[in-house]
C-alpha atoms as a PDB file:
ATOM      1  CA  UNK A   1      96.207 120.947 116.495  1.00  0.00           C
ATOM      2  CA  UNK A   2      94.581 118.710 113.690  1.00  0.00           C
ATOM      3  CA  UNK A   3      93.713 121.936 111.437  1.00  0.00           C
ATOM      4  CA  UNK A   4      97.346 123.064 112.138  1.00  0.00           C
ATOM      5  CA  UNK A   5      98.700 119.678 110.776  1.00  0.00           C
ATOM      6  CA  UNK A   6      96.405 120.197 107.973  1.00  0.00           C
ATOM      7  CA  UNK A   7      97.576 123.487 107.490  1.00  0.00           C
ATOM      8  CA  UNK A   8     101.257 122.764 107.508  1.00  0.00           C
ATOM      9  CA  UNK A   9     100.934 119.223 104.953  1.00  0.00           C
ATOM     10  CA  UNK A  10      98.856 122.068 102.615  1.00  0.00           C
ATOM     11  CA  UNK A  11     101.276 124.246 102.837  1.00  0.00           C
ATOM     12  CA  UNK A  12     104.390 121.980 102.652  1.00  0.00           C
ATOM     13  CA  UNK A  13     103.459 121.074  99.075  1.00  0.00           C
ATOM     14  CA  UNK A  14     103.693 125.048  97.901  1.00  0.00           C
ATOM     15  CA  UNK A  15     106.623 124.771  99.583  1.00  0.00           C
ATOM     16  CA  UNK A  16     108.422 121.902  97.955  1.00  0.00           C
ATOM     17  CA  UNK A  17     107.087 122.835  94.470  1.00  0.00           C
ATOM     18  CA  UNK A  18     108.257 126.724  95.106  1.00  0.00           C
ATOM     19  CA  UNK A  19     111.692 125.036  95.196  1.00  0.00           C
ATOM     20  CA  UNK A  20     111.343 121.915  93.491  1.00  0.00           C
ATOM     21  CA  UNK A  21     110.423 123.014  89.790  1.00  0.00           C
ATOM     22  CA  UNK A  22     114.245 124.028  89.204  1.00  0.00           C
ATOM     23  CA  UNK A  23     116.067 120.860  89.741  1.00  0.00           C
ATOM     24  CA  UNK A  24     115.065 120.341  86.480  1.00  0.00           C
ATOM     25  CA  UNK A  25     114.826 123.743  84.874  1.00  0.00           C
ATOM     26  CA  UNK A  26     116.536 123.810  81.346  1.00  0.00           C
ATOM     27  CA  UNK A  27     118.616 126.867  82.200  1.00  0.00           C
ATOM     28  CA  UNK A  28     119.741 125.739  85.529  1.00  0.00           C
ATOM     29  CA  UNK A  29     120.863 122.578  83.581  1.00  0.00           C
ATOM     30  CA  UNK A  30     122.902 123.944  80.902  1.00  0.00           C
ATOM     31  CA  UNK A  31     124.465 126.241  83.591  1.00  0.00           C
ATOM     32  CA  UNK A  32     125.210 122.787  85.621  1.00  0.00           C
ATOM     33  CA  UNK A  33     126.915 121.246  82.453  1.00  0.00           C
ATOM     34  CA  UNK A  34     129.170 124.307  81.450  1.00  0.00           C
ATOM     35  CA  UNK A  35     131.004 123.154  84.577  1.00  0.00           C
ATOM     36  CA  UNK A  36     131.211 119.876  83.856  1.00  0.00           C
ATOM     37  CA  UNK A  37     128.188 118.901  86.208  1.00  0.00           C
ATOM     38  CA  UNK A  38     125.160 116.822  84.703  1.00  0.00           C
ATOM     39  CA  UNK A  39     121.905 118.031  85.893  1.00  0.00           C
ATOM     40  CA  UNK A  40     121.412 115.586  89.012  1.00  0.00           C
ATOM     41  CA  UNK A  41     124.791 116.153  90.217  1.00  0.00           C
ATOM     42  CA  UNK A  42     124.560 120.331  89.470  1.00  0.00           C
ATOM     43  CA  UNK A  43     120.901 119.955  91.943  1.00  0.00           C
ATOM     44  CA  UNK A  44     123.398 117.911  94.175  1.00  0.00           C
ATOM     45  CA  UNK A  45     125.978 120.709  94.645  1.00  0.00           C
ATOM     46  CA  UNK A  46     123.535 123.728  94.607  1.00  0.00           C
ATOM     47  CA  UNK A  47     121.539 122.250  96.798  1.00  0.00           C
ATOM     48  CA  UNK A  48     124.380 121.256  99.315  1.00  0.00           C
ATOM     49  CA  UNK A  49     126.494 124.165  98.949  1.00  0.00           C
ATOM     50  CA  UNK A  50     125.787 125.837 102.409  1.00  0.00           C
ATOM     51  CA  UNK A  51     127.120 123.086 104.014  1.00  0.00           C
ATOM     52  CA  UNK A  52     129.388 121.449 101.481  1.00  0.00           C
ATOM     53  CA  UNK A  53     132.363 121.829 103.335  1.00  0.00           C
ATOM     54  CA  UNK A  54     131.508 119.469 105.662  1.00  0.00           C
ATOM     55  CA  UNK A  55     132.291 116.811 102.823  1.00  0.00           C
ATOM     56  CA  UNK A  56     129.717 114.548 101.006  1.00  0.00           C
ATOM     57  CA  UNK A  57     129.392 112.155 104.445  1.00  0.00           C
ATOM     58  CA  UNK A  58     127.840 114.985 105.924  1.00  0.00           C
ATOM     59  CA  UNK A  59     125.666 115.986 102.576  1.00  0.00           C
ATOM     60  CA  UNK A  60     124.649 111.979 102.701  1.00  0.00           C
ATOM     61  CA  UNK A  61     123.062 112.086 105.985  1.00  0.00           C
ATOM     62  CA  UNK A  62     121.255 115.555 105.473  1.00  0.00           C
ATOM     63  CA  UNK A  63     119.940 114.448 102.317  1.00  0.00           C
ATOM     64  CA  UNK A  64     118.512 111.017 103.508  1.00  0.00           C
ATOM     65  CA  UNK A  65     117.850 108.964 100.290  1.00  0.00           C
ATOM     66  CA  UNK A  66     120.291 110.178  97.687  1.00  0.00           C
ATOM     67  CA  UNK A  67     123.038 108.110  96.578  1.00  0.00           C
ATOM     68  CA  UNK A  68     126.107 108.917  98.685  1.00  0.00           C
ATOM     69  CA  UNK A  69     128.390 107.503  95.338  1.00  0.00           C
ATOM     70  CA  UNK A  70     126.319 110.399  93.409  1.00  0.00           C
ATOM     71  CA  UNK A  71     126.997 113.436  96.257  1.00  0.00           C
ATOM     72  CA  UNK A  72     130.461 111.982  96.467  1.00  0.00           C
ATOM     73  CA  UNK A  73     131.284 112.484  92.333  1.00  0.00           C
ATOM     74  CA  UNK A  74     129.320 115.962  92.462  1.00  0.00           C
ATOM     75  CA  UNK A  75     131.616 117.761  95.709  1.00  0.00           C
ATOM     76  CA  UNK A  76     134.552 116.213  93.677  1.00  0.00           C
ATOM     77  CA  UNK A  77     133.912 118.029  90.680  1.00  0.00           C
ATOM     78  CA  UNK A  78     132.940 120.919  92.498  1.00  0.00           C
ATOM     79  CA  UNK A  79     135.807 120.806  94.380  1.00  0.00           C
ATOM     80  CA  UNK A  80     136.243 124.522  95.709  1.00  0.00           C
ATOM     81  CA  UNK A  81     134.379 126.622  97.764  1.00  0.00           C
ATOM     82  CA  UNK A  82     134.909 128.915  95.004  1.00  0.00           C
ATOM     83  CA  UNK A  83     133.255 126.637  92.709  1.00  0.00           C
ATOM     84  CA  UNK A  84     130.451 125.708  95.120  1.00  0.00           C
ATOM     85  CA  UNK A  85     129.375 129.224  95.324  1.00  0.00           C
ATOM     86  CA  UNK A  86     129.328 129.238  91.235  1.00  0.00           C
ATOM     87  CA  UNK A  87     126.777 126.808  90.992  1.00  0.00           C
ATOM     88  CA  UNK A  88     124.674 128.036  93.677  1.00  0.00           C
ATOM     89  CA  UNK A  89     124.708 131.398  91.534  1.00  0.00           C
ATOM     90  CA  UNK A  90     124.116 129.931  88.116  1.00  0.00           C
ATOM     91  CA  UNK A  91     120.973 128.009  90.158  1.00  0.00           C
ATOM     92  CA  UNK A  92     119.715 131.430  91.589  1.00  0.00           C
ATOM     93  CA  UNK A  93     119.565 133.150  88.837  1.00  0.00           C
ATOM     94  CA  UNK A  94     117.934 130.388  86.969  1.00  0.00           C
ATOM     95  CA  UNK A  95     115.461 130.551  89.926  1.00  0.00           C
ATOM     96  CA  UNK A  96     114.710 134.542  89.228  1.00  0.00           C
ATOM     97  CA  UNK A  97     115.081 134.488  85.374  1.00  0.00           C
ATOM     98  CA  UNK A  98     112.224 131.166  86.148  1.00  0.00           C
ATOM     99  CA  UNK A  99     109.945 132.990  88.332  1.00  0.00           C
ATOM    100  CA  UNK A 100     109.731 135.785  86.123  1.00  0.00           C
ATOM    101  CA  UNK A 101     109.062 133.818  83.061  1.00  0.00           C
ATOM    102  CA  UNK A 102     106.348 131.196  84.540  1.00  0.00           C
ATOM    103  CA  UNK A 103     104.738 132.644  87.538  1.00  0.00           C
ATOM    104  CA  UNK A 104     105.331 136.392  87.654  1.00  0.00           C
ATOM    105  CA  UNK A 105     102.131 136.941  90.588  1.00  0.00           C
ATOM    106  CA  UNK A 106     104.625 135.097  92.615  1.00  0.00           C
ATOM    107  CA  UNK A 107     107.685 138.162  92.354  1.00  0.00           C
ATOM    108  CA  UNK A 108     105.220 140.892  94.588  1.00  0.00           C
ATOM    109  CA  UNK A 109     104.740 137.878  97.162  1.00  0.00           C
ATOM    110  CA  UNK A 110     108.042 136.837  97.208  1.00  0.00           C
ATOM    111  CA  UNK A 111     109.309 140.264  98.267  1.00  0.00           C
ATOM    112  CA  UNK A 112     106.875 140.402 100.838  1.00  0.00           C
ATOM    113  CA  UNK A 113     108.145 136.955 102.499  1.00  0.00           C
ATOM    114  CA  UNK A 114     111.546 139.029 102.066  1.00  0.00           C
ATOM    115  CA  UNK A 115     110.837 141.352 103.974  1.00  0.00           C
ATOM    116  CA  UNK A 116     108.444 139.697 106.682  1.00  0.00           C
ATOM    117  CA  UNK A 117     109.523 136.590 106.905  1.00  0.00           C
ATOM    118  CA  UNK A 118     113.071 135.988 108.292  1.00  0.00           C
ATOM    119  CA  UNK A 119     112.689 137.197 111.767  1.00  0.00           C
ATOM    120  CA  UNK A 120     109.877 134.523 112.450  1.00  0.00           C
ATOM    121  CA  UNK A 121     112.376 132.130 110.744  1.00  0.00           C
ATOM    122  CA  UNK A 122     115.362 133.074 112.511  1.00  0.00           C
ATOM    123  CA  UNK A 123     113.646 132.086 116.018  1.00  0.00           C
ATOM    124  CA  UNK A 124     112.886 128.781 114.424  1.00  0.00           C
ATOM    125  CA  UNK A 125     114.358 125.933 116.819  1.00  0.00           C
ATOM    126  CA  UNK A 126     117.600 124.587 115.099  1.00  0.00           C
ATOM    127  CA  UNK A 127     118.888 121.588 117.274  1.00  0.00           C
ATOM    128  CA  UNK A 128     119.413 118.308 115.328  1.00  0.00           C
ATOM    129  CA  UNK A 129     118.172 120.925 112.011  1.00  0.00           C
ATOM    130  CA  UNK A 130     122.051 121.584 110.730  1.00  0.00           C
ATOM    131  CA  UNK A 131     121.555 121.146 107.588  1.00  0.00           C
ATOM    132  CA  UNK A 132     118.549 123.914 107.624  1.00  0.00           C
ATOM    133  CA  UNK A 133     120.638 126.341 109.742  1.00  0.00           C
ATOM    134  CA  UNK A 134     123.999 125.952 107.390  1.00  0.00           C
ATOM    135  CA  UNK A 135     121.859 128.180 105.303  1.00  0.00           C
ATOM    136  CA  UNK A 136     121.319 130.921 107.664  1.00  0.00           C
ATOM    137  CA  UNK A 137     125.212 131.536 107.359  1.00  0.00           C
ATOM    138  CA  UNK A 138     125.155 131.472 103.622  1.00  0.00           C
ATOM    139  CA  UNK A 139     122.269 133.420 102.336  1.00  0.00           C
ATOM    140  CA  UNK A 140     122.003 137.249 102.065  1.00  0.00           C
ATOM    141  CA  UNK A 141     118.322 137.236 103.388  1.00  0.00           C
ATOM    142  CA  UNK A 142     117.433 140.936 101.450  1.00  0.00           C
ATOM    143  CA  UNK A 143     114.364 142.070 100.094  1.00  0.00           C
ATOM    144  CA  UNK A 144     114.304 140.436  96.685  1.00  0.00           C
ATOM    145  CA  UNK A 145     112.564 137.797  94.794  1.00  0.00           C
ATOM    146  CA  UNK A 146     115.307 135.847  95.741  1.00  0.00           C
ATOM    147  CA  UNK A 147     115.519 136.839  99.134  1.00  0.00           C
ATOM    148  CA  UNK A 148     111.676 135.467  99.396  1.00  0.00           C
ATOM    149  CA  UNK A 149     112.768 132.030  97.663  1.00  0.00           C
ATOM    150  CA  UNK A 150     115.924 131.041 100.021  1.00  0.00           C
ATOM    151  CA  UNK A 151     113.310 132.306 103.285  1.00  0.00           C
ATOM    152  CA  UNK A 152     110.475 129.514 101.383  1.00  0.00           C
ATOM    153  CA  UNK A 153     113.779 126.364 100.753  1.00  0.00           C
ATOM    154  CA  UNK A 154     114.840 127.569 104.301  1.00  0.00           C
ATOM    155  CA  UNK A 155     111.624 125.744 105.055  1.00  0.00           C
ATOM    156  CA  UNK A 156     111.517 123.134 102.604  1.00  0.00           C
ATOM    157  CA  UNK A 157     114.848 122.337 104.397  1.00  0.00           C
ATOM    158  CA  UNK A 158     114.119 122.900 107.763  1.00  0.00           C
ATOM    159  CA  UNK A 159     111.174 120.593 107.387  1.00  0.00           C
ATOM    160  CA  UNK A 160     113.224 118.145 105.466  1.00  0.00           C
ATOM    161  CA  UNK A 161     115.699 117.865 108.507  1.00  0.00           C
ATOM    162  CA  UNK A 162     112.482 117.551 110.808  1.00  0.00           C
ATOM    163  CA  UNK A 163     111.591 114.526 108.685  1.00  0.00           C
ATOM    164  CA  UNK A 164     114.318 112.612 108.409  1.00  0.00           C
ATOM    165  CA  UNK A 165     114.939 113.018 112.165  1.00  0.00           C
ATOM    166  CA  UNK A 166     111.348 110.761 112.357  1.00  0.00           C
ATOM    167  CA  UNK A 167     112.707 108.241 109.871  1.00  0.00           C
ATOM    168  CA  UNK A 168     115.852 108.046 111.649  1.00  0.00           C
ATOM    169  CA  UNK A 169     114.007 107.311 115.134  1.00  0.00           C
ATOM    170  CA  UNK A 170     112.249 104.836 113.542  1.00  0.00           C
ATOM    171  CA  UNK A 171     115.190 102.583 112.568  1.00  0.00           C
ATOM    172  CA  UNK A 172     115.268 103.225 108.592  1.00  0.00           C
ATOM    173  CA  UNK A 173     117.609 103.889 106.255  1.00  0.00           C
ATOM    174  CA  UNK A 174     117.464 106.440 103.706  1.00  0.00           C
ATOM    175  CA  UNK A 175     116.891 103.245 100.949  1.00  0.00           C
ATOM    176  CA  UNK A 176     114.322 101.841 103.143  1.00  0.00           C
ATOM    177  CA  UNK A 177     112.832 104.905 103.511  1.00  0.00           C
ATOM    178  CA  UNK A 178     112.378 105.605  99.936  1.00  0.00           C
ATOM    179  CA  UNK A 179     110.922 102.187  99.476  1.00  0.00           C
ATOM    180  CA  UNK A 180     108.076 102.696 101.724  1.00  0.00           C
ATOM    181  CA  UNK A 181     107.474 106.652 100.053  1.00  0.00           C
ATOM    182  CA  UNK A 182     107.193 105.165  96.689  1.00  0.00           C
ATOM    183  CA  UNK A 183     104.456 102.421  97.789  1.00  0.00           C
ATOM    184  CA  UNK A 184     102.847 105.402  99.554  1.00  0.00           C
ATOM    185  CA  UNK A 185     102.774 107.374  96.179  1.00  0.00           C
ATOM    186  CA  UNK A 186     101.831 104.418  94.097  1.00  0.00           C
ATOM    187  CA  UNK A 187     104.804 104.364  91.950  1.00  0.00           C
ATOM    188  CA  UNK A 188     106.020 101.268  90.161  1.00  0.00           C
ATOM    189  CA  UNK A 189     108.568  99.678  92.175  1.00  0.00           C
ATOM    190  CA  UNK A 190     111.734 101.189  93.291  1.00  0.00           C
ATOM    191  CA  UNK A 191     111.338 103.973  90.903  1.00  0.00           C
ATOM    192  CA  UNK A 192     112.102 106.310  93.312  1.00  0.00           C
ATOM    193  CA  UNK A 193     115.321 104.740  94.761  1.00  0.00           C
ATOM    194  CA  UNK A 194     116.439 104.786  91.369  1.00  0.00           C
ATOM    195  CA  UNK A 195     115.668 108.117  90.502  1.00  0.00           C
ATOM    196  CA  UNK A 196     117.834 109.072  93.480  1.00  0.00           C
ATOM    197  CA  UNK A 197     121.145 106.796  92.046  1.00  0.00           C
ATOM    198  CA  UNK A 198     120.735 103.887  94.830  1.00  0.00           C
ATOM    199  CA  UNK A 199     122.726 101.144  93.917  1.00  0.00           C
ATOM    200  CA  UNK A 200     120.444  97.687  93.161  1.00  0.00           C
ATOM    201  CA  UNK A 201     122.811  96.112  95.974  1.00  0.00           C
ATOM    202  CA  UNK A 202     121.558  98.957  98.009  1.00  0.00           C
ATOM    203  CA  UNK A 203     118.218  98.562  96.884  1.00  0.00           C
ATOM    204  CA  UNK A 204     118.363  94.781  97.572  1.00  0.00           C
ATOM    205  CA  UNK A 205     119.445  95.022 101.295  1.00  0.00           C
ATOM    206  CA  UNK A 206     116.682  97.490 102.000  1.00  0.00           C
ATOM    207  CA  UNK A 207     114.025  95.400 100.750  1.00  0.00           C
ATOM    208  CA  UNK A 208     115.438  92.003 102.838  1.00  0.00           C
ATOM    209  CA  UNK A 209     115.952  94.615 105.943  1.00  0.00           C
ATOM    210  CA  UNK A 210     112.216  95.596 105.472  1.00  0.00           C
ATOM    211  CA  UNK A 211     111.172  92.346 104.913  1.00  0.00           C
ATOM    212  CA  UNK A 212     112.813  91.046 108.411  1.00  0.00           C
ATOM    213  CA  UNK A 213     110.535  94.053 110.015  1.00  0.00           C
ATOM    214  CA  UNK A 214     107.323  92.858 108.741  1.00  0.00           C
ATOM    215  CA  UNK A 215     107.447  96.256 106.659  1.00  0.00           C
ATOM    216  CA  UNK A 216     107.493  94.141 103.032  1.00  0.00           C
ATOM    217  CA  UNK A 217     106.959  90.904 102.100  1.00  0.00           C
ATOM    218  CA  UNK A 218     107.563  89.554  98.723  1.00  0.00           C
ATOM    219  CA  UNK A 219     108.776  92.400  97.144  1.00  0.00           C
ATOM    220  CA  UNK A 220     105.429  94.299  98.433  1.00  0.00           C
ATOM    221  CA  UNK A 221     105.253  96.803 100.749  1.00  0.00           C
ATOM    222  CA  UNK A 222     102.758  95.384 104.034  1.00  0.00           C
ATOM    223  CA  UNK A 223      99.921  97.568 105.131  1.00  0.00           C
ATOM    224  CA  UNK A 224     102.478  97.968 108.316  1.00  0.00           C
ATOM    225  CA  UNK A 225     104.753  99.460 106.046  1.00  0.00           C
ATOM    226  CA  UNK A 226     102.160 101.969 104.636  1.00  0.00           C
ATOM    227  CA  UNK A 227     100.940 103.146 107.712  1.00  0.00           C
ATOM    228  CA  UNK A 228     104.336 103.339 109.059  1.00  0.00           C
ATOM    229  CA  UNK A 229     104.664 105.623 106.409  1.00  0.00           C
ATOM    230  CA  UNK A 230     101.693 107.296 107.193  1.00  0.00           C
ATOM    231  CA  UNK A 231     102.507 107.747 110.520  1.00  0.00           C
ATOM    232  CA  UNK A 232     106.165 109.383 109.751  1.00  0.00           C
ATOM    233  CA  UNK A 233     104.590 111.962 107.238  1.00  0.00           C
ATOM    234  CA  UNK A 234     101.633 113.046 109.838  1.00  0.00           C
ATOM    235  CA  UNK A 235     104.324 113.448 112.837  1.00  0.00           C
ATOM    236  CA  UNK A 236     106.812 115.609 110.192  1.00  0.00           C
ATOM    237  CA  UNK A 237     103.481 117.602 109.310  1.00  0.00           C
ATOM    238  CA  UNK A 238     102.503 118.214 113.041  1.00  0.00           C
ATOM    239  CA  UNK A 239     105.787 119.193 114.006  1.00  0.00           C
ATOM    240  CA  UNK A 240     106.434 120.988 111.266  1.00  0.00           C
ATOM    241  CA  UNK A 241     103.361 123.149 111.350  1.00  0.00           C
ATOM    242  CA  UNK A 242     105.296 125.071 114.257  1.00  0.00           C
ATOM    243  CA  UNK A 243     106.970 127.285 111.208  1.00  0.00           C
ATOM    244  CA  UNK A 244     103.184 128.140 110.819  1.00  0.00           C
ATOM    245  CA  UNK A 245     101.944 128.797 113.974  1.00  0.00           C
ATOM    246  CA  UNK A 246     104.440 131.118 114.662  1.00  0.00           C
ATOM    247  CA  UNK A 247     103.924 132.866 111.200  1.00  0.00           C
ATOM    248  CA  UNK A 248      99.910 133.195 112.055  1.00  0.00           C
ATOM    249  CA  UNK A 249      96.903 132.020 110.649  1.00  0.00           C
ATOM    250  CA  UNK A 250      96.183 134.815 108.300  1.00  0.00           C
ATOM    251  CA  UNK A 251      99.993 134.519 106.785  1.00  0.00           C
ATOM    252  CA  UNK A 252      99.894 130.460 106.614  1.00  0.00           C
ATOM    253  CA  UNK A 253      96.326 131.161 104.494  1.00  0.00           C
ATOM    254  CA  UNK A 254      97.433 133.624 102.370  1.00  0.00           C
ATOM    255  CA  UNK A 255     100.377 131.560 101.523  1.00  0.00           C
ATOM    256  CA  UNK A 256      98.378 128.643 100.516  1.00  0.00           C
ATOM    257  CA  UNK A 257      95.851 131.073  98.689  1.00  0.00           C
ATOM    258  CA  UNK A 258      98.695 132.485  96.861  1.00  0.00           C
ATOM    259  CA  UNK A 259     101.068 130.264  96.009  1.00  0.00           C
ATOM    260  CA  UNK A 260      98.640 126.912  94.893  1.00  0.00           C
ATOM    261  CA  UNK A 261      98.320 128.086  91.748  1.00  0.00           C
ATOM    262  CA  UNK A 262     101.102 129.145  90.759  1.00  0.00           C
ATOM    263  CA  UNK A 263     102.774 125.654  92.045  1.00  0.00           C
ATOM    264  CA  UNK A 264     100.522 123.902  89.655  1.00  0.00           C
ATOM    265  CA  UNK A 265     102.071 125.987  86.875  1.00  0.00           C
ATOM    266  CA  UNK A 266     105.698 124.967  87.860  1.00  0.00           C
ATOM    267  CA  UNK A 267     104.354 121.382  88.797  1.00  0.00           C
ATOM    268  CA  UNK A 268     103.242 121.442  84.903  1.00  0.00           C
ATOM    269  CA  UNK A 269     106.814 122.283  84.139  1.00  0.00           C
ATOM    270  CA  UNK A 270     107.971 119.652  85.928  1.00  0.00           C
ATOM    271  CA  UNK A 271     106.012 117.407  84.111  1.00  0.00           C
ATOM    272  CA  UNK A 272     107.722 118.505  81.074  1.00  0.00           C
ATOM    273  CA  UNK A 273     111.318 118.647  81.995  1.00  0.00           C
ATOM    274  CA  UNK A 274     111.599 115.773  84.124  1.00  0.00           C
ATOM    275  CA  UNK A 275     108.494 113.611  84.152  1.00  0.00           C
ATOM    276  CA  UNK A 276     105.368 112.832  86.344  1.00  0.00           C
ATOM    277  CA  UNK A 277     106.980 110.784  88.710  1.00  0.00           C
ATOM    278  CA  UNK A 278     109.823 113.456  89.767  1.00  0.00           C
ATOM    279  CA  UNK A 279     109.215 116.301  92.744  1.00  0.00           C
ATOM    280  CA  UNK A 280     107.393 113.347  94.631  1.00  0.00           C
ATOM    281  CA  UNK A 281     106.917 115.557  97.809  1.00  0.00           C
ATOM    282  CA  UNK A 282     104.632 117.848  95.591  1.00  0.00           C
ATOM    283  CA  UNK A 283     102.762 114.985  94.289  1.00  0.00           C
ATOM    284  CA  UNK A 284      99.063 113.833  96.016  1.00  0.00           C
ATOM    285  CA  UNK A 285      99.272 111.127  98.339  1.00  0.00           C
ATOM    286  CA  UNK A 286      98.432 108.015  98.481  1.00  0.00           C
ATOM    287  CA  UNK A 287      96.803 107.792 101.927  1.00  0.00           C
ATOM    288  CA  UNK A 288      97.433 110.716 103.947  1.00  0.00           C
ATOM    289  CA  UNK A 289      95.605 113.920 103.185  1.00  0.00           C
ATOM    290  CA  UNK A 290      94.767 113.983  99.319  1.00  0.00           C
ATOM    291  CA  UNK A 291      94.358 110.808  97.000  1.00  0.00           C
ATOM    292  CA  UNK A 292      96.829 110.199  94.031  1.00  0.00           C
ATOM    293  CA  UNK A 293      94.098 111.558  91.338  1.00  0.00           C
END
């Protein structure tokens, strides 16, 4: 089991950077601000849009750490399924038009996910995952490019609704929880609530709350708080790694093998159109499996 949790934290970082690089993509946000979306609220509603109809109290909890004020402003301006759907288009094709520009070794292996992949992922378990399996529903999984990229966020999401499960069953809040990531990634402090539109009131009350566990103390983050941390990133890796068992050994390595370097291409662009700091999932860890070099 310890080389599959290997396996899947590996693998999770392709993953997230697959996906991630576009948040930020210069096309994406000029597509975003033609309707009247900035770029972190245009990542809010194409990210959301399968299950956007649920309103931005159900966006809030299957996001986890985002500012609920922020999700709130973005569904209002995007205030039709109609124009829900837009943005998720003008993202897609920023995501092709990307792929083809940056990494074009990844369009052959996307189409092979395509066409491999979704049967594995459809058998995935789903209970307490709905924000994962809103996008089953939404997605026309064909044999594209971008049919590849929605199977690879289907599991960026999928494992994102695995995590915050763990950080739920351990009594945090989304703030809280983004406190204890950024002293895991060695970021100055709260840089990473911030970047996510938390509130300093928000941010306050998380730090006293952790504080009152023995998680933080004087504005630090405890050792208890960093292997809490620890802990809740190992358990989403482990159960997580079941997407990978039940794609195979051979699959989960030639994912890996295929994908790394092209993710530190579209890291690199990251770099440029956001800044180190942003994508933190794709960054090296503090503690748990690579150091932050």
């Amino acid at each position: 089991m310890d080389e599959w949790i290997s396996l899947s934290a590996r693998a999770a970082r392709s993953v997230q950077t697959t996906v991630g690089w576009i948040f930020w993509d210069p096309s994406a946000v000029a597509a975003y601000e033609r309707r009247g979306l900035a770029a972190g609220l245009g990542y809010i509603v194409a990210r959301a849009a399968p299950m956007a109809a649920a309103g931005p109290s159900a966006i809030a909890a299957a996001f986890g750490s985002i500012s609920p004020l922020g999700i709130a402003l973005a569904l209002n301006i995007a205030a039709t399924p109609d124009d829900v759907r837009a943005v998720w288009e003008d993202r897609n094709h920023a995501v092709e038009m990307g792929i083809r520009r940056h990494t074009p070794d990844l369009e052959p292996a996307l189409e092979r996910i395509a066409g491999d992949w979704w049967p594995t992922l459809r058998e995935l378990p789903l209970a307490g995952r709905s924000f994962s399996a809103s996008h089953l529903d939404y997605v026309d999984p064909d044999t594209s490019l971008m049919g590849g990229w929605h199977a690879v966020n289907f599991i960026r999401e999928w494992r994102g609704d695995i995590h915050w499960n763990i950080v739920a069953s351990h009594g945090l809040t989304g703030q809280e929880a983004s406190i204890l990531h950024n002293a895991w990634l060695g970021y100055d402090k709260d840089w990473l609530s911030q970047s996510r539109g938390n509130t300093p009131h928000d941010i306050e009350m998380a730090w006293a709350s952790l504080e009152r566990r023995g998680l933080a103390e004087n504005g630090v983050v405890s050792e208890s708080g960093l292997t809490l941390r620890d802990d809740i990133e190992r358990a989403t890796d482990e159960i997580a790694s079941e997407v990978w068992r039940c794609l195979g050994r051979d699959e989960t390595q030639w994912f890996i093998e295929t994908f790394e370097p092209a993710c530190e291409v579209l890291l690199d662009r990251v770099d440029v159109t956001a800044g180190p700091n942003f994508q933190p999932a794709s960054r090296r860890r503090r503690w748990y499996g690579q150091s932050a070099t």
